[in-house]
C-alpha atoms as a PDB file:
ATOM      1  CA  UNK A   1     182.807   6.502 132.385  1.00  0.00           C
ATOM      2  CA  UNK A   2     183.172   3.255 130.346  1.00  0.00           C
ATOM      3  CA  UNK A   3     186.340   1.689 130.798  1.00  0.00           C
ATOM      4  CA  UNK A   4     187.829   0.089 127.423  1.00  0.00           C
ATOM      5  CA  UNK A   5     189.401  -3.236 127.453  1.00  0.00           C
ATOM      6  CA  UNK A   6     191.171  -3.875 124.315  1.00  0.00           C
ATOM      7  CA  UNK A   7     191.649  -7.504 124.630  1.00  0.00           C
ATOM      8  CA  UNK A   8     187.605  -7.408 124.745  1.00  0.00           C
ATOM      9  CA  UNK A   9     187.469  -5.732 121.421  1.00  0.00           C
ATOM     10  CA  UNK A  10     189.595  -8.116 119.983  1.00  0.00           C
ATOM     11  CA  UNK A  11     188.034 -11.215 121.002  1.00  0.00           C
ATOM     12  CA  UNK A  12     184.666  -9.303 119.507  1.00  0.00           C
ATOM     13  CA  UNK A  13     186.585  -8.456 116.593  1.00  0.00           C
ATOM     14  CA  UNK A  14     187.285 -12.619 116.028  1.00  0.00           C
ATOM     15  CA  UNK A  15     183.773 -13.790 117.141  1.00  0.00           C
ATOM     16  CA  UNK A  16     182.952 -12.345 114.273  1.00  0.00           C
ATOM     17  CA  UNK A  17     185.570 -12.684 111.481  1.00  0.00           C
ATOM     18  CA  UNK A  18     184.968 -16.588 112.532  1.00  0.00           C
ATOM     19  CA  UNK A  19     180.996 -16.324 112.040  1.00  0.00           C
ATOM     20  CA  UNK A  20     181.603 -14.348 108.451  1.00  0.00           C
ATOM     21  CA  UNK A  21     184.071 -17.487 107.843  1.00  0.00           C
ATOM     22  CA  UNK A  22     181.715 -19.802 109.002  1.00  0.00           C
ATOM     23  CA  UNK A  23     178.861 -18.656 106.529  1.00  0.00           C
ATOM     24  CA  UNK A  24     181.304 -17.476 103.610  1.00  0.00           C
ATOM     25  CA  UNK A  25     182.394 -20.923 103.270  1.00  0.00           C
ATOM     26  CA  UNK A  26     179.536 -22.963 101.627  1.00  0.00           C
ATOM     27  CA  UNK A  27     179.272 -19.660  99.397  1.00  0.00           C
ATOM     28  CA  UNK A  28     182.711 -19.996  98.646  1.00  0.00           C
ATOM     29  CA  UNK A  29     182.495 -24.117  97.820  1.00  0.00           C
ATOM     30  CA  UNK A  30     179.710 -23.572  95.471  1.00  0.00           C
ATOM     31  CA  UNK A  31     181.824 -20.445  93.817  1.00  0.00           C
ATOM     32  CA  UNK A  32     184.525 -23.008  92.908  1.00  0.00           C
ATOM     33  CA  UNK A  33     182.514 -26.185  92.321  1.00  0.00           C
ATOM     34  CA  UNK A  34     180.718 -23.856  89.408  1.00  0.00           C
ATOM     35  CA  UNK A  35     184.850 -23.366  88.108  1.00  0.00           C
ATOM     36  CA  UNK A  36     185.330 -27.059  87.558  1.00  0.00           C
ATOM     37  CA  UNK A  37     183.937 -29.660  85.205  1.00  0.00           C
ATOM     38  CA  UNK A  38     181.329 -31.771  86.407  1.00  0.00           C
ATOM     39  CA  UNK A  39     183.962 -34.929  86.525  1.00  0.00           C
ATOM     40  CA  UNK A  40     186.250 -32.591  88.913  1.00  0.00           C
ATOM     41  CA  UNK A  41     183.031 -31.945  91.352  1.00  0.00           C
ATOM     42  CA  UNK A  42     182.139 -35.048  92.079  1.00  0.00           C
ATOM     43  CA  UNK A  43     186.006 -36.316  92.646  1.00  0.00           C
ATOM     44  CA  UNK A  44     187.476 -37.173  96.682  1.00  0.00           C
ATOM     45  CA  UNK A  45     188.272 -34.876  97.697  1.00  0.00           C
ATOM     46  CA  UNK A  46     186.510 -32.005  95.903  1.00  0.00           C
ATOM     47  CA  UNK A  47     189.311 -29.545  94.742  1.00  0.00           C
ATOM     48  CA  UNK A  48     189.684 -26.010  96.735  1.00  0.00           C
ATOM     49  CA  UNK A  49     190.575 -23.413  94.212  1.00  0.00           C
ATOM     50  CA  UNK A  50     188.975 -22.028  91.662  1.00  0.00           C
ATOM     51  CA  UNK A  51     189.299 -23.752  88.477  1.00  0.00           C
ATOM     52  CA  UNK A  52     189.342 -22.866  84.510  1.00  0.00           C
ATOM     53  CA  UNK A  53     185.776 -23.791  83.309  1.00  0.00           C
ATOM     54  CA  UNK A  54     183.978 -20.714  84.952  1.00  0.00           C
ATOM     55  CA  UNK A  55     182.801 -18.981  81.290  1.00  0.00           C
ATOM     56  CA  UNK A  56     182.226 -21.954  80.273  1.00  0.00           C
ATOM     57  CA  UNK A  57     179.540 -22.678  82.761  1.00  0.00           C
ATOM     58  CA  UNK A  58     177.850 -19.961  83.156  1.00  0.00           C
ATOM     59  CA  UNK A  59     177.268 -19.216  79.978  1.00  0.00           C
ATOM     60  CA  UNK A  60     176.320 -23.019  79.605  1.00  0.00           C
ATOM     61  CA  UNK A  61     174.029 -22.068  82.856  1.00  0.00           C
ATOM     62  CA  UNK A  62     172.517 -19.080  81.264  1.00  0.00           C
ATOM     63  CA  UNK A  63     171.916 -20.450  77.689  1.00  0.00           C
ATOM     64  CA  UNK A  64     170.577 -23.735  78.678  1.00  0.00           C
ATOM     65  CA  UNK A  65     172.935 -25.572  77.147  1.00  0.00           C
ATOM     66  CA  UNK A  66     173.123 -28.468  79.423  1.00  0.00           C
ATOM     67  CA  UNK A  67     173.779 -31.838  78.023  1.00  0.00           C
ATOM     68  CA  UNK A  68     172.637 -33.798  81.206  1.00  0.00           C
ATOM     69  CA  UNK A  69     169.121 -35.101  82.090  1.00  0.00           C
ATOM     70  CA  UNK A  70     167.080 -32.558  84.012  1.00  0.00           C
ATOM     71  CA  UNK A  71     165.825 -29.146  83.173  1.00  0.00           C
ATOM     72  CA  UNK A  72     167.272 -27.375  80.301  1.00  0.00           C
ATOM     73  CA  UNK A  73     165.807 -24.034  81.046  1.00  0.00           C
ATOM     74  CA  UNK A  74     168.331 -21.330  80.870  1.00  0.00           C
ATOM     75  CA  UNK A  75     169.304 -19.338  83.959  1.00  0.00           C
ATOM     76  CA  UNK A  76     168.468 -16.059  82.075  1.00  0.00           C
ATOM     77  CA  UNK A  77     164.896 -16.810  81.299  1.00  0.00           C
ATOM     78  CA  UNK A  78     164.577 -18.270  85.188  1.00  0.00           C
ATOM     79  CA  UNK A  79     165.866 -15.464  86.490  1.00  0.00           C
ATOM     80  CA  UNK A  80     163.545 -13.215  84.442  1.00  0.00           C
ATOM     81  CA  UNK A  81     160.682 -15.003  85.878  1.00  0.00           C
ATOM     82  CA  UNK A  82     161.864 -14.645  89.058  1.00  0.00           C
ATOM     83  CA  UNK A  83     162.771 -10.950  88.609  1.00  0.00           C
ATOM     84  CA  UNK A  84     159.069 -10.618  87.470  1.00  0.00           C
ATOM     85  CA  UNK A  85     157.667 -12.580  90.497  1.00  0.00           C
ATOM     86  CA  UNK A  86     159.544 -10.749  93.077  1.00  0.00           C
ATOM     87  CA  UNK A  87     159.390  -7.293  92.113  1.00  0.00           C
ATOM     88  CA  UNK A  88     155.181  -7.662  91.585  1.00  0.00           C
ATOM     89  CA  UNK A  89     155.050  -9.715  94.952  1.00  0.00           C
ATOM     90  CA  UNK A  90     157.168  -7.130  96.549  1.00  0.00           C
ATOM     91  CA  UNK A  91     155.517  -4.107  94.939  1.00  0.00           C
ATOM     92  CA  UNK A  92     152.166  -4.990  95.180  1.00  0.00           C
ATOM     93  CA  UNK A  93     152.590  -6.003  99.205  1.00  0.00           C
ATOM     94  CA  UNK A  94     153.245  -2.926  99.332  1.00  0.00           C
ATOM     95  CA  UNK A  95     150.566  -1.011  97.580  1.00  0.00           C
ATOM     96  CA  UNK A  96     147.910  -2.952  98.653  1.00  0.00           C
ATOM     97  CA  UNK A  97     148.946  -3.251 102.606  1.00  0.00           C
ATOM     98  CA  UNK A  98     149.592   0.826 102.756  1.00  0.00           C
ATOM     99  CA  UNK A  99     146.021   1.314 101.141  1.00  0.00           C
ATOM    100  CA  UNK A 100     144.730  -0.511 103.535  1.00  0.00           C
ATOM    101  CA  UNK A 101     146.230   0.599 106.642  1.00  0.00           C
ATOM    102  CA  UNK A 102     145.274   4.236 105.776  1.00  0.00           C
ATOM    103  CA  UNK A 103     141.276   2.977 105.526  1.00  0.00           C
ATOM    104  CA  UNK A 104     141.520   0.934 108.758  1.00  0.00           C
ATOM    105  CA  UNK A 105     143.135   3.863 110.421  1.00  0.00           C
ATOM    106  CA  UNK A 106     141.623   7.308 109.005  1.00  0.00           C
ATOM    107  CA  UNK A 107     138.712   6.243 107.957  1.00  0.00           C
ATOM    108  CA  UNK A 108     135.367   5.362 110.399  1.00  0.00           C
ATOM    109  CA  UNK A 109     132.717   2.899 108.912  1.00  0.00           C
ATOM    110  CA  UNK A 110     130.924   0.256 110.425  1.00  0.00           C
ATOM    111  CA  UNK A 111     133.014  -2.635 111.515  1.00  0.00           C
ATOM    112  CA  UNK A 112     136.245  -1.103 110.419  1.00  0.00           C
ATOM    113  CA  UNK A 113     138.653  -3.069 113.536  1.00  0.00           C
ATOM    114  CA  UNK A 114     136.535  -6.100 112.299  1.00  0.00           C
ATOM    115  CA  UNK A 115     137.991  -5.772 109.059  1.00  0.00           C
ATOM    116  CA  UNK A 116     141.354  -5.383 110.569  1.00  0.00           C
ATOM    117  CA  UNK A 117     141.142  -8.642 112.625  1.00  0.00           C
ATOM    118  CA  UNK A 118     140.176 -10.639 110.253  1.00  0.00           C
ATOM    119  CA  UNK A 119     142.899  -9.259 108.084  1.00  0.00           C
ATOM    120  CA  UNK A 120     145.085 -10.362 111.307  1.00  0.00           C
ATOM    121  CA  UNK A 121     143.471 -13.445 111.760  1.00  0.00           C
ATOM    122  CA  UNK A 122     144.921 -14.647 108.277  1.00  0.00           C
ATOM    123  CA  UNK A 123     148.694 -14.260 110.656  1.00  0.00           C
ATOM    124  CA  UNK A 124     147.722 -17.773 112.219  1.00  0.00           C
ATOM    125  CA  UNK A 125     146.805 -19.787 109.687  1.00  0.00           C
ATOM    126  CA  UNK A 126     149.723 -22.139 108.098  1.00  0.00           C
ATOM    127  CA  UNK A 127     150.522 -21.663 104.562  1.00  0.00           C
ATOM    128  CA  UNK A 128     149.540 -25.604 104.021  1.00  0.00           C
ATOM    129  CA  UNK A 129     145.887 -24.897 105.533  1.00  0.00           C
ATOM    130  CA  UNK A 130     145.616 -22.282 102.274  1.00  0.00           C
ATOM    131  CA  UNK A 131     147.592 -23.376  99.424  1.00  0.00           C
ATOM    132  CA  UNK A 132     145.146 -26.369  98.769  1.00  0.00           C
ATOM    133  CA  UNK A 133     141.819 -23.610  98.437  1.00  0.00           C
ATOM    134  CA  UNK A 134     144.350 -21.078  96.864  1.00  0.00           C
ATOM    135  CA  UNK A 135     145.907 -23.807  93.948  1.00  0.00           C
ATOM    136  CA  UNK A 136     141.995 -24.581  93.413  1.00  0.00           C
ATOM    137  CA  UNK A 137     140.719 -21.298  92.744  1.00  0.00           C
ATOM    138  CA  UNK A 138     143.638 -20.365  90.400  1.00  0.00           C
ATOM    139  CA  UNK A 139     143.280 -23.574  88.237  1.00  0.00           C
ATOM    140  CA  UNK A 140     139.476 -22.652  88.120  1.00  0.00           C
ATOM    141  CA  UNK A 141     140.646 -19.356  86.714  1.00  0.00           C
ATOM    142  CA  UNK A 142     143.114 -20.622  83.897  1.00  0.00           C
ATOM    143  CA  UNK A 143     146.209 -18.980  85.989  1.00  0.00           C
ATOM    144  CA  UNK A 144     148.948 -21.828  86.086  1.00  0.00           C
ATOM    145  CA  UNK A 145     151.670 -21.387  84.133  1.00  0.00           C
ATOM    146  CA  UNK A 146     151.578 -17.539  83.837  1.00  0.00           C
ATOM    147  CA  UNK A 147     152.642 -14.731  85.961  1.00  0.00           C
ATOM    148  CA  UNK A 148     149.478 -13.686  87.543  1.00  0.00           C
ATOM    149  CA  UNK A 149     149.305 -17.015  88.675  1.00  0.00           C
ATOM    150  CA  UNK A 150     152.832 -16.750  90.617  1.00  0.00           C
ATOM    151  CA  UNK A 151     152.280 -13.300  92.303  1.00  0.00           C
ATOM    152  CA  UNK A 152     148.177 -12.224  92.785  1.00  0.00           C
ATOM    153  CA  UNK A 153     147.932 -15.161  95.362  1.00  0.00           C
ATOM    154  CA  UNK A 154     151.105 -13.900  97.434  1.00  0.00           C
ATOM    155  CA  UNK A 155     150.288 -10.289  97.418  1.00  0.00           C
ATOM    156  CA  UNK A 156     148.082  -9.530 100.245  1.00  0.00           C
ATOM    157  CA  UNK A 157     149.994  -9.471 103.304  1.00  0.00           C
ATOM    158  CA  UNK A 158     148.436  -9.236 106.805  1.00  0.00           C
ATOM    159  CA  UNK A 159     152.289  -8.480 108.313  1.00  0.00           C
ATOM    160  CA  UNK A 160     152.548  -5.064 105.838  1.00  0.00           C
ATOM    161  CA  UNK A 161     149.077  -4.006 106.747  1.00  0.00           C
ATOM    162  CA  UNK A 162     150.069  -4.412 110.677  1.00  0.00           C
ATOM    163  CA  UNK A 163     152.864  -2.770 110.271  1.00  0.00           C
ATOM    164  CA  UNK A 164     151.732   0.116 108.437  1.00  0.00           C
ATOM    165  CA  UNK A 165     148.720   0.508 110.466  1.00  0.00           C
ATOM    166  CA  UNK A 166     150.864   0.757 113.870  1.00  0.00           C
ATOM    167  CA  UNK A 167     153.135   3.504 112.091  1.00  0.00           C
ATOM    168  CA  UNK A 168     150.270   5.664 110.870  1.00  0.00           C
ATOM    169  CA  UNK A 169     148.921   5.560 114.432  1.00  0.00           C
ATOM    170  CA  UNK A 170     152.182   7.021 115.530  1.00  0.00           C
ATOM    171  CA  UNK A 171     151.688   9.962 112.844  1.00  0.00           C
ATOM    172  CA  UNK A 172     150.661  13.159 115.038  1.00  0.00           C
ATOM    173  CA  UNK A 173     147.100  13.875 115.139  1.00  0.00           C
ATOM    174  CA  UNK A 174     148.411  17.634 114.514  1.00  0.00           C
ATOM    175  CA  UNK A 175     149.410  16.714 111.015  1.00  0.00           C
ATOM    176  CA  UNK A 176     146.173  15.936 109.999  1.00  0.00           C
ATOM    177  CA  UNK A 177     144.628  18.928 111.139  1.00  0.00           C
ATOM    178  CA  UNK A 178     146.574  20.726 109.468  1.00  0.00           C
ATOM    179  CA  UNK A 179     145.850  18.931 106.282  1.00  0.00           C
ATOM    180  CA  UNK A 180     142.315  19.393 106.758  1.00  0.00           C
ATOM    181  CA  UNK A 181     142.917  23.222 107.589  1.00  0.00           C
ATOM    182  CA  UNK A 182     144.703  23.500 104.272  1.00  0.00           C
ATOM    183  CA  UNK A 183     141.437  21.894 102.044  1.00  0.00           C
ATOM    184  CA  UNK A 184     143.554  18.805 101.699  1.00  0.00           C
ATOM    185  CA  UNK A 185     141.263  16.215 101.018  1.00  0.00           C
ATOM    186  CA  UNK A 186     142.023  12.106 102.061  1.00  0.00           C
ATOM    187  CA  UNK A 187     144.230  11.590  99.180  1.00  0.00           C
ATOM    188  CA  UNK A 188     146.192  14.652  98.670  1.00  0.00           C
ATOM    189  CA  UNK A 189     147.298  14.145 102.827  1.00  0.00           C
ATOM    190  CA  UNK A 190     147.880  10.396 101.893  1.00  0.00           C
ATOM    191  CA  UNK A 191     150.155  11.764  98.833  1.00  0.00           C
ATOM    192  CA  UNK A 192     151.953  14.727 100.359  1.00  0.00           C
ATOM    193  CA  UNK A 193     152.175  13.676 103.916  1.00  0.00           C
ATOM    194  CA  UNK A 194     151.916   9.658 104.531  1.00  0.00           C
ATOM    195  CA  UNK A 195     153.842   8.320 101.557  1.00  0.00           C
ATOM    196  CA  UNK A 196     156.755  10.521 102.303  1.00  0.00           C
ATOM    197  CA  UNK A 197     156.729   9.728 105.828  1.00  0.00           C
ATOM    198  CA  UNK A 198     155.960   6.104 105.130  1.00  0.00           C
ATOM    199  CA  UNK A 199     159.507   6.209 102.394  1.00  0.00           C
ATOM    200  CA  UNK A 200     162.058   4.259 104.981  1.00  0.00           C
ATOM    201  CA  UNK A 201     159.257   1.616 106.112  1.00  0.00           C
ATOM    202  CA  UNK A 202     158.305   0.920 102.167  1.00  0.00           C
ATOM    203  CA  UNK A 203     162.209   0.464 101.400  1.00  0.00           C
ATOM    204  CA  UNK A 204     162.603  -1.818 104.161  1.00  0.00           C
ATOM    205  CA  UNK A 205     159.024  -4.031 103.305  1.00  0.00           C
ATOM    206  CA  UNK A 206     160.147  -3.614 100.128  1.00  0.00           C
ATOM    207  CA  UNK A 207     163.774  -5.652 101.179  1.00  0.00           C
ATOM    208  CA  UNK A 208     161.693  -8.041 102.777  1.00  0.00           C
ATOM    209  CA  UNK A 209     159.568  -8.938 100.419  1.00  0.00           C
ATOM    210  CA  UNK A 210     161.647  -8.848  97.582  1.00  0.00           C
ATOM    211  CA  UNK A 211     163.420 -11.918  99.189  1.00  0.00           C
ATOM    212  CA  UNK A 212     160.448 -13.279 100.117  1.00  0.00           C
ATOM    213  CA  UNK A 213     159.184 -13.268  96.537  1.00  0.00           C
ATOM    214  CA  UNK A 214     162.348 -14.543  95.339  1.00  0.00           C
ATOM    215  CA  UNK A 215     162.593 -17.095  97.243  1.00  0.00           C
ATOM    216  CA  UNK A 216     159.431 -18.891  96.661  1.00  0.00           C
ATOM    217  CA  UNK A 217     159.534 -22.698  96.486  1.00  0.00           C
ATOM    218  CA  UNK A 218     156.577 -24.484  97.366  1.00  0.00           C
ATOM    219  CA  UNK A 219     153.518 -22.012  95.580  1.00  0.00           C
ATOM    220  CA  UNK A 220     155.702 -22.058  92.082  1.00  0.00           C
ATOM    221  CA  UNK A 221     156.349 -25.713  92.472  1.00  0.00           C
ATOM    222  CA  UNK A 222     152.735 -26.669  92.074  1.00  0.00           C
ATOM    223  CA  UNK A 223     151.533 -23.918  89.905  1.00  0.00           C
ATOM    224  CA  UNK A 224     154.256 -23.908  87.239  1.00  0.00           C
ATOM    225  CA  UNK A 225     154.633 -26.837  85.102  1.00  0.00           C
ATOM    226  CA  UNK A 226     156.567 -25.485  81.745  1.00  0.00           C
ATOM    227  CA  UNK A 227     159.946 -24.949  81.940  1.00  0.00           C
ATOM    228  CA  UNK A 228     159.472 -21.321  80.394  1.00  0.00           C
ATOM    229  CA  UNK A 229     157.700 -20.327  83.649  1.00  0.00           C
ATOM    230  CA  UNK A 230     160.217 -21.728  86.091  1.00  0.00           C
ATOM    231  CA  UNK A 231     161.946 -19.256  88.757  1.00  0.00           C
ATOM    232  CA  UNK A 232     166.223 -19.958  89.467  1.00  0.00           C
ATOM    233  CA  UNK A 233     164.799 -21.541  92.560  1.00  0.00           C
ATOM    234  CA  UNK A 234     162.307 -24.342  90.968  1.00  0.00           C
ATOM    235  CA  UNK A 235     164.920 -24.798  87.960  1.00  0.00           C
ATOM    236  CA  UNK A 236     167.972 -25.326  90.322  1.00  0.00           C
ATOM    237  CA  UNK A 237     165.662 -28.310  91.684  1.00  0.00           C
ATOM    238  CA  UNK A 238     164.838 -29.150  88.597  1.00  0.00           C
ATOM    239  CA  UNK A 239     168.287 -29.718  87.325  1.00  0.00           C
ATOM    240  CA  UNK A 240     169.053 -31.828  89.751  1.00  0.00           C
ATOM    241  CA  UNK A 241     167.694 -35.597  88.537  1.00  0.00           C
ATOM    242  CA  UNK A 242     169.071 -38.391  90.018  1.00  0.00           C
ATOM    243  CA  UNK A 243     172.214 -39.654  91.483  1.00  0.00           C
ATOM    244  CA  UNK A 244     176.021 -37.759  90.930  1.00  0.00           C
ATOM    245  CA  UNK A 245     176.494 -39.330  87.214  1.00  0.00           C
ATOM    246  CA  UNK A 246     173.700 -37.673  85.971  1.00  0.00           C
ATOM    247  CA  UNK A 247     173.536 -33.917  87.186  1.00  0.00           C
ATOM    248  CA  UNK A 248     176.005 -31.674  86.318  1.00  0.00           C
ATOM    249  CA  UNK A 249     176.793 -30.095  89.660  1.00  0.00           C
ATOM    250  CA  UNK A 250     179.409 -27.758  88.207  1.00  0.00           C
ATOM    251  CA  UNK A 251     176.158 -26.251  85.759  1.00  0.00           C
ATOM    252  CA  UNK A 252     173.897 -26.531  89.118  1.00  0.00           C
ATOM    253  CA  UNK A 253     175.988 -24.393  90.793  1.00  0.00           C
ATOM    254  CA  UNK A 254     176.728 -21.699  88.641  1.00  0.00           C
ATOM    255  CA  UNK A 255     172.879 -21.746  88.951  1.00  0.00           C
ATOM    256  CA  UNK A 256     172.843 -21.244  92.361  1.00  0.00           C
ATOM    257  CA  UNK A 257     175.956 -18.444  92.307  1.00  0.00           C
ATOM    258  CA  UNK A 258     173.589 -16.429  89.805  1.00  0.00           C
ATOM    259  CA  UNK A 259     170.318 -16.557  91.602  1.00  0.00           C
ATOM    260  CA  UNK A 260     171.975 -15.130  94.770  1.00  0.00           C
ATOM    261  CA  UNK A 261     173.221 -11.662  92.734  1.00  0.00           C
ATOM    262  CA  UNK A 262     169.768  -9.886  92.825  1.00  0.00           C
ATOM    263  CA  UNK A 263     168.914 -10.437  96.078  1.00  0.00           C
ATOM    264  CA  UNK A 264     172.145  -9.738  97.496  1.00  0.00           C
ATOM    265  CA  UNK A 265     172.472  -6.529  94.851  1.00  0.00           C
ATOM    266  CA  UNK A 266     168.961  -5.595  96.605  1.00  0.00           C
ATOM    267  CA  UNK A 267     170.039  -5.989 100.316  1.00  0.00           C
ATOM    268  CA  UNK A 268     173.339  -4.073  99.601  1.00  0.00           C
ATOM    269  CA  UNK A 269     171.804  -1.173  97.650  1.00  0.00           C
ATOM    270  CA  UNK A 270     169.111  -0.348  99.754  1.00  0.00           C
ATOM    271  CA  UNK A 271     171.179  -1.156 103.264  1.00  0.00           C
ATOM    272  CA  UNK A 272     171.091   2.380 104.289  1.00  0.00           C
ATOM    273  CA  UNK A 273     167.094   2.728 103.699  1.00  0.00           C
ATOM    274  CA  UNK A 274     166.553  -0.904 104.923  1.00  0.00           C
ATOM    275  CA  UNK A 275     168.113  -0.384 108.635  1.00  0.00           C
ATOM    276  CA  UNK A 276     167.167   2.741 108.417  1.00  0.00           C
ATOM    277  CA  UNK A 277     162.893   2.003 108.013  1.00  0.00           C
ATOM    278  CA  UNK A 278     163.538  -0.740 110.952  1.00  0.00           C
ATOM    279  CA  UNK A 279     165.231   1.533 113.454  1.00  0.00           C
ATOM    280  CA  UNK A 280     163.935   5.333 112.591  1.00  0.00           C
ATOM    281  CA  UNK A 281     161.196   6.436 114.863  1.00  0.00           C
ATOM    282  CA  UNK A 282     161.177  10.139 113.769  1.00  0.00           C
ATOM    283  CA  UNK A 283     158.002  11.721 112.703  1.00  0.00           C
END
């Protein structure tokens, strides 16, 4: 029998109203600095509530019409980029990784669990041991500055292909005798029987790397150099220029307010799926 202490629940229950507090409140200081005029920001002390300028900048934000030095990209076109980015990074993780896991695991050919290690192998190497190579081969190509040049470089993933190797070896052999009973042939049993099994794990990757992809820094930093082919992340950097006089913080963060609605819309609308693919075990 488990005894219930109510005073225990309580001090739970304000644990973690102050965490939420804790992380709300930079959220919340960048929500009103993007209210206030850029003169307003950058007064001592910084005003608390929500000001009167907030159509005002963020439609300055996602028209570009900044009057400071800096980037004068809009926040619409950035956040198409970045739209772009993440949804091929994220989608193509996926397709790619799943493909492979079903060769490395239902198919036998010669050196298939070499394959798979060195696919591993790729795990322990830092990002800064590859991007030199990688930034190389895609200037070779004619790739900077365009959107194949932001996502084909970030779409293998050695972490999807792991993953979806380890839950196709969980699949019951059973199931795929019965597939091959029934005449199905490779694909048809990777179409009728993996993909729907596979449904929670792809929303959750797909989560994952969404954010991942939308969050890029460094990789778009060196291979964009037009301000047409910036993502919200580069062009929030990009806005800022020098000291407090010359960036508009109040147009900076309205910047920063908008590029956290798609990821956030993302996590919220595919919650259910999300914890769901992590914690589901059922075959």
């Amino acid at each position: 029998m488990v005894e219930r202490r109510p005073w225990l629940d309580r001090l739970s229950h304000l644990i973690l109203i102050v965490g939420v507090l804790i992380i709300a409140f930079p959220v919340y200081i960048t929500f009103v600095a993007s209210t206030h005029t850029a003169q307003e920001v950058v007064q001592v002390p910084m005003p608390l509530l929500p000001g009167a300028h907030l159509i005002d900048n963020y439609s300055t934000a996602l028209t570009g019409g900044r009057e400071g030095s800096g980037s004068h990209a809009s926040v619409a076109r950035m956040m198409t980029v970045s739209l772009i980015t993440a949804l091929t990074i994220a989608i193509g993780k996926i397709a790619i990784s799943i493909l492979s896991a079903f060769a490395i695991v239902y198919f036998r050919f010669p050196f298939r669990m070499v394959f798979f290690w060195a696919i591993f192998v790729t795990l322990m190497l830092p990002v800064e041991v590859r991007i030199g190579p990688t930034y190389q081969v895609v200037a070779d190509l004619g790739l900077l500055n365009s959107y194949a040049g932001l996502t084909v470089p970030l779409i293998a993933s050695a972490t999807a292909t792991f993953l979806f190797r380890q839950f196709f070896l969980t699949v019951p052999d059973e199931l795929v005798e019965a597939a091959r009973v029934d005449g199905a042939g490779p694909m048809r049993f990777f179409k009728d029987i993996l993909l729907p099994l596979s449904s929670t794990s792809m929303a959750a990757l797909f989560v994952i790397q969404f954010i991942y992809g939308w969050n890029q820094y460094l990789w778009p930093l060196l291979v964009t150099t037009e301000e047409n082919m910036y993502p919200v992340v580069i062009g929030i950097k990009q806005m800022i220029s020098g000291g407090d006089a010359q960036t508009e913080w109040n147009i900076v963060m309205a910047t920063a307010m908008l590029a956290m609605i798609p990821p956030a819309l993302v996590v919220m609308l595919m919650q259910k799926w999300f914890v769901k693919g992590l914690v589901d075990t059922e075959k």
